[in-house]
Protein backbone atom coordinates (compact mmCIF):
# COMPACT_ATOMS: atom_id res chain seq x y z
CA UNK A 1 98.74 143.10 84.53
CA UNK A 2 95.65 144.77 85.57
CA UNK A 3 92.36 144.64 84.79
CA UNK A 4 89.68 147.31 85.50
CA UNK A 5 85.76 146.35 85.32
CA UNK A 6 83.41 149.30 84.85
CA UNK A 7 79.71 149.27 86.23
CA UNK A 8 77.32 146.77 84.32
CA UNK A 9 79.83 145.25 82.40
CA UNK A 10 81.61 141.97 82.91
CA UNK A 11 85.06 143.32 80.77
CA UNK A 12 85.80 146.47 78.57
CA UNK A 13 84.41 146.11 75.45
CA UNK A 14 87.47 145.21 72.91
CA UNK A 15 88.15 146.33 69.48
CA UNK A 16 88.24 142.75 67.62
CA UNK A 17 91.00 142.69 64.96
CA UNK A 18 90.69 140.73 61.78
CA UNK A 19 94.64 139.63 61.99
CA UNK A 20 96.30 137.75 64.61
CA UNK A 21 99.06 140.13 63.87
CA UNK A 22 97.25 142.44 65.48
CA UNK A 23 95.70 140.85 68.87
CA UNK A 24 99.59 141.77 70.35
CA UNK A 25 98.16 145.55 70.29
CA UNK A 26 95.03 144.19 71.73
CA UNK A 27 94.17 145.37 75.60
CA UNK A 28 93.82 141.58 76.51
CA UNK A 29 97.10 140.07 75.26
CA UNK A 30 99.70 138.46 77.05
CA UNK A 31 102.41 136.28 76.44
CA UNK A 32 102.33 133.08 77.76
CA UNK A 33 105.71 132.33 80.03
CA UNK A 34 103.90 129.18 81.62
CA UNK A 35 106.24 125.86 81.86
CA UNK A 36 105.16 123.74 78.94
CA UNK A 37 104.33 120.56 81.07
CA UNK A 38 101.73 122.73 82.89
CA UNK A 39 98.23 123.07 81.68
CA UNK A 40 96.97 126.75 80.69
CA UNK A 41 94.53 128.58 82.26
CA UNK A 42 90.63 127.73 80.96
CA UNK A 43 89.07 130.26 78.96
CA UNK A 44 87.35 133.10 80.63
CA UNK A 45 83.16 132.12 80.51
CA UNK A 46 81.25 135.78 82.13
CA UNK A 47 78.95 132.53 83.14
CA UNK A 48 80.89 131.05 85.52
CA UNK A 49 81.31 133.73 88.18
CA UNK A 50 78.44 135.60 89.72
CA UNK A 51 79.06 138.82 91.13
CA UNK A 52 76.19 137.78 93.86
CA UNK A 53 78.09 134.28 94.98
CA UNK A 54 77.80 134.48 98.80
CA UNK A 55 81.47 134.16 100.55
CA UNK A 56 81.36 130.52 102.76
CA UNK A 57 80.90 132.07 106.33
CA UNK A 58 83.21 131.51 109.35
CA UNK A 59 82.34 129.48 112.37
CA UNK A 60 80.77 131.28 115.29
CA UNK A 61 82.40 130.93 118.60
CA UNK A 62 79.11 128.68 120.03
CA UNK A 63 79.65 126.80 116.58
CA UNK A 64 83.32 126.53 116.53
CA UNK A 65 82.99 124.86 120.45
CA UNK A 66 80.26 122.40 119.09
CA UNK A 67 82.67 120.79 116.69
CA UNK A 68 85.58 121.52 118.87
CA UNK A 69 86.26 117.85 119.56
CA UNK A 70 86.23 116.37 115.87
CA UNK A 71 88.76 119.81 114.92
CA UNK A 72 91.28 118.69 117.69
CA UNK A 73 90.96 115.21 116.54
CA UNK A 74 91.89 116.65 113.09
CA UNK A 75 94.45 118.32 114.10
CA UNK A 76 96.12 115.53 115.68
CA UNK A 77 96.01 113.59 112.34
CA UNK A 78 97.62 115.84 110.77
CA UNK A 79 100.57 116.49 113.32
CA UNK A 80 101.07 112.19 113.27
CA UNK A 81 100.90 112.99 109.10
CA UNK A 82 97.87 112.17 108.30
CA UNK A 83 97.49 113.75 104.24
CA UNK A 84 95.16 114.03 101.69
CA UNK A 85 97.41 111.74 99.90
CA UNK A 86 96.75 109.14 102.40
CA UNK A 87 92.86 109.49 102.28
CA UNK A 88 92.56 109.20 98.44
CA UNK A 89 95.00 106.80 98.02
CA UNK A 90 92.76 104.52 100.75
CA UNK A 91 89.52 105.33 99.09
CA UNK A 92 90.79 104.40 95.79
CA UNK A 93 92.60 100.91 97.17
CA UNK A 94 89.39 100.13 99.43
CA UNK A 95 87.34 101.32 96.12
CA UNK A 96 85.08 103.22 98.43
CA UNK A 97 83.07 106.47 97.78
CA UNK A 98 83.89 108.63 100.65
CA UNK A 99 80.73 110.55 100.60
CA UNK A 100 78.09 107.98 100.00
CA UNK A 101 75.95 105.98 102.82
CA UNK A 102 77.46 103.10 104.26
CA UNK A 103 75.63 100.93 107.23
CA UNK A 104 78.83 100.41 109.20
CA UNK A 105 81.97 102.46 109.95
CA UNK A 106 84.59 102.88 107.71
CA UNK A 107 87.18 101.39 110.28
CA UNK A 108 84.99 98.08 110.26
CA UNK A 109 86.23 97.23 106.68
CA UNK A 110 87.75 93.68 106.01
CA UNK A 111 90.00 94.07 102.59
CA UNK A 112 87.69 91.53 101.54
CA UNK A 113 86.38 92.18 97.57
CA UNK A 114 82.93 91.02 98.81
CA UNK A 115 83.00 93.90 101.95
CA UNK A 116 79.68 96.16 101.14
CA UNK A 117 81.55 99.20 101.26
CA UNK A 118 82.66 98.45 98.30
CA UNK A 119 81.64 99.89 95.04
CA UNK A 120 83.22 97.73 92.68
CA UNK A 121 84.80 94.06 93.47
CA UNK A 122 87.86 94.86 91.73
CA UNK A 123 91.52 94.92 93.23
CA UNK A 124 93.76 97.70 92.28
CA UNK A 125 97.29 96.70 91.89
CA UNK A 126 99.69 99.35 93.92
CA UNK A 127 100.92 100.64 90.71
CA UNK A 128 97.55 101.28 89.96
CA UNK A 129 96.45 103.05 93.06
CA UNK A 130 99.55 105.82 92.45
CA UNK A 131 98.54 106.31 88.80
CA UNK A 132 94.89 107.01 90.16
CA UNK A 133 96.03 108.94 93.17
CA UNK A 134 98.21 110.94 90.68
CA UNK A 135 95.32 111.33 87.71
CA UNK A 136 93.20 112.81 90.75
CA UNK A 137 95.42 114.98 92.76
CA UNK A 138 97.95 116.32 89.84
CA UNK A 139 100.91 115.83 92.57
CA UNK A 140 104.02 113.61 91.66
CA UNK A 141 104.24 110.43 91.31
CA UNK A 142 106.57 110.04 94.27
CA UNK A 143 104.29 112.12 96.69
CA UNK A 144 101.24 109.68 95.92
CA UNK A 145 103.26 106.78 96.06
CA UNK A 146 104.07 107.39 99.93
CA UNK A 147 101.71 106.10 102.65
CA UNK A 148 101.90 108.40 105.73
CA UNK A 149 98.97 106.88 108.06
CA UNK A 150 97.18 103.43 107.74
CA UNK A 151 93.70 103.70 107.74
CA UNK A 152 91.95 101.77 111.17
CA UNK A 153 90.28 98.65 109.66
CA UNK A 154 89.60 95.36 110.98
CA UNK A 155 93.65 94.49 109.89
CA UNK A 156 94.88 97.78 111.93
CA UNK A 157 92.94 98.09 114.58
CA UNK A 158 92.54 101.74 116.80
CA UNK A 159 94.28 101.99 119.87
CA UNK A 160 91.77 100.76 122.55
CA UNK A 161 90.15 103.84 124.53
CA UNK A 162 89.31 104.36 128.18
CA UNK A 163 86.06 106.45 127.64
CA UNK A 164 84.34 107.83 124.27
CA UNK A 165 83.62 111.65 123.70
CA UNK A 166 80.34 112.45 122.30
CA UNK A 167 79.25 115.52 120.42
């Protein structure tokens, strides 16, 4: 399928026909071969795409050696098989919001309901965790259900360190 967008319009302007009958004939039709435990597409909303949207930009070589340390530390995760599975299934079983303040690290965490990185004092069952994981990710059951890394908390504590990097 192709679609062609002239100058200062968002689509071709389509004939609307009164039938269904006839939206087959229609320049926008196509069948739908899509498995039927998938999801369709959205709807198409000219609102939600801007033709002036900056593109994210790439790292500069003096930025890329700034965070050098943290990306090789990243990478190392992920060679031991460290995946997003992993992180969301420990955010939702520690019931912590990744992105909000906190006054200690996340490694200092004691399992304990009363910890105050805690958002709610409420323990998820395992069962639970997987159906959350699953609800959040849309990846099976059996890929949320696996725990690749444990998360570093006062119960798993990092391997000790001979100096510290700073950045």
């Amino acid at each position: 399928m192709a679609v062609q967008k002239r100058k200062e319009a968002t689509f071709p302007h389509p004939k609307l026909h009164s039938h269904p009958k006839e939206w087959n004939q229609t320049w926008f039709y196509c069948k739908d071969t899509s498995p039927p435990d998938e999801k369709p597409l959205p709807g198409y909303r000219p609102e939600w795409l801007s033709n002036t949207h900056p593109f994210p930009q790439r790292l500069t070589a003096k930025e890329r050696a700034n965070y050098a340390p943290q990306l090789s530390k990243l990478r190392a995760f992920m060679a031991n098989g460290l995946t997003g599975v992993d992180l969301a299934r420990c955010w939702i079983s520690w019931s912590i919001l990744p992105l909000s303040w906190r006054f200690g690290l996340m490694c200092e965490y004691t399992g304990n309901l009363k910890d105050a990185r805690r958002h709610i004092d409420i323990q998820l069952t395992d069962a639970e965790v997987t159906e959350a994981v699953k609800k959040m990710l849309n990846e099976p059951e059996a890929i949320c259900a696996q725990t690749g890394l444990l998360p570093f908390y006062t119960f798993n504590k990092p391997p000790a360190c001979d100096y510290f990097l700073t950045g």
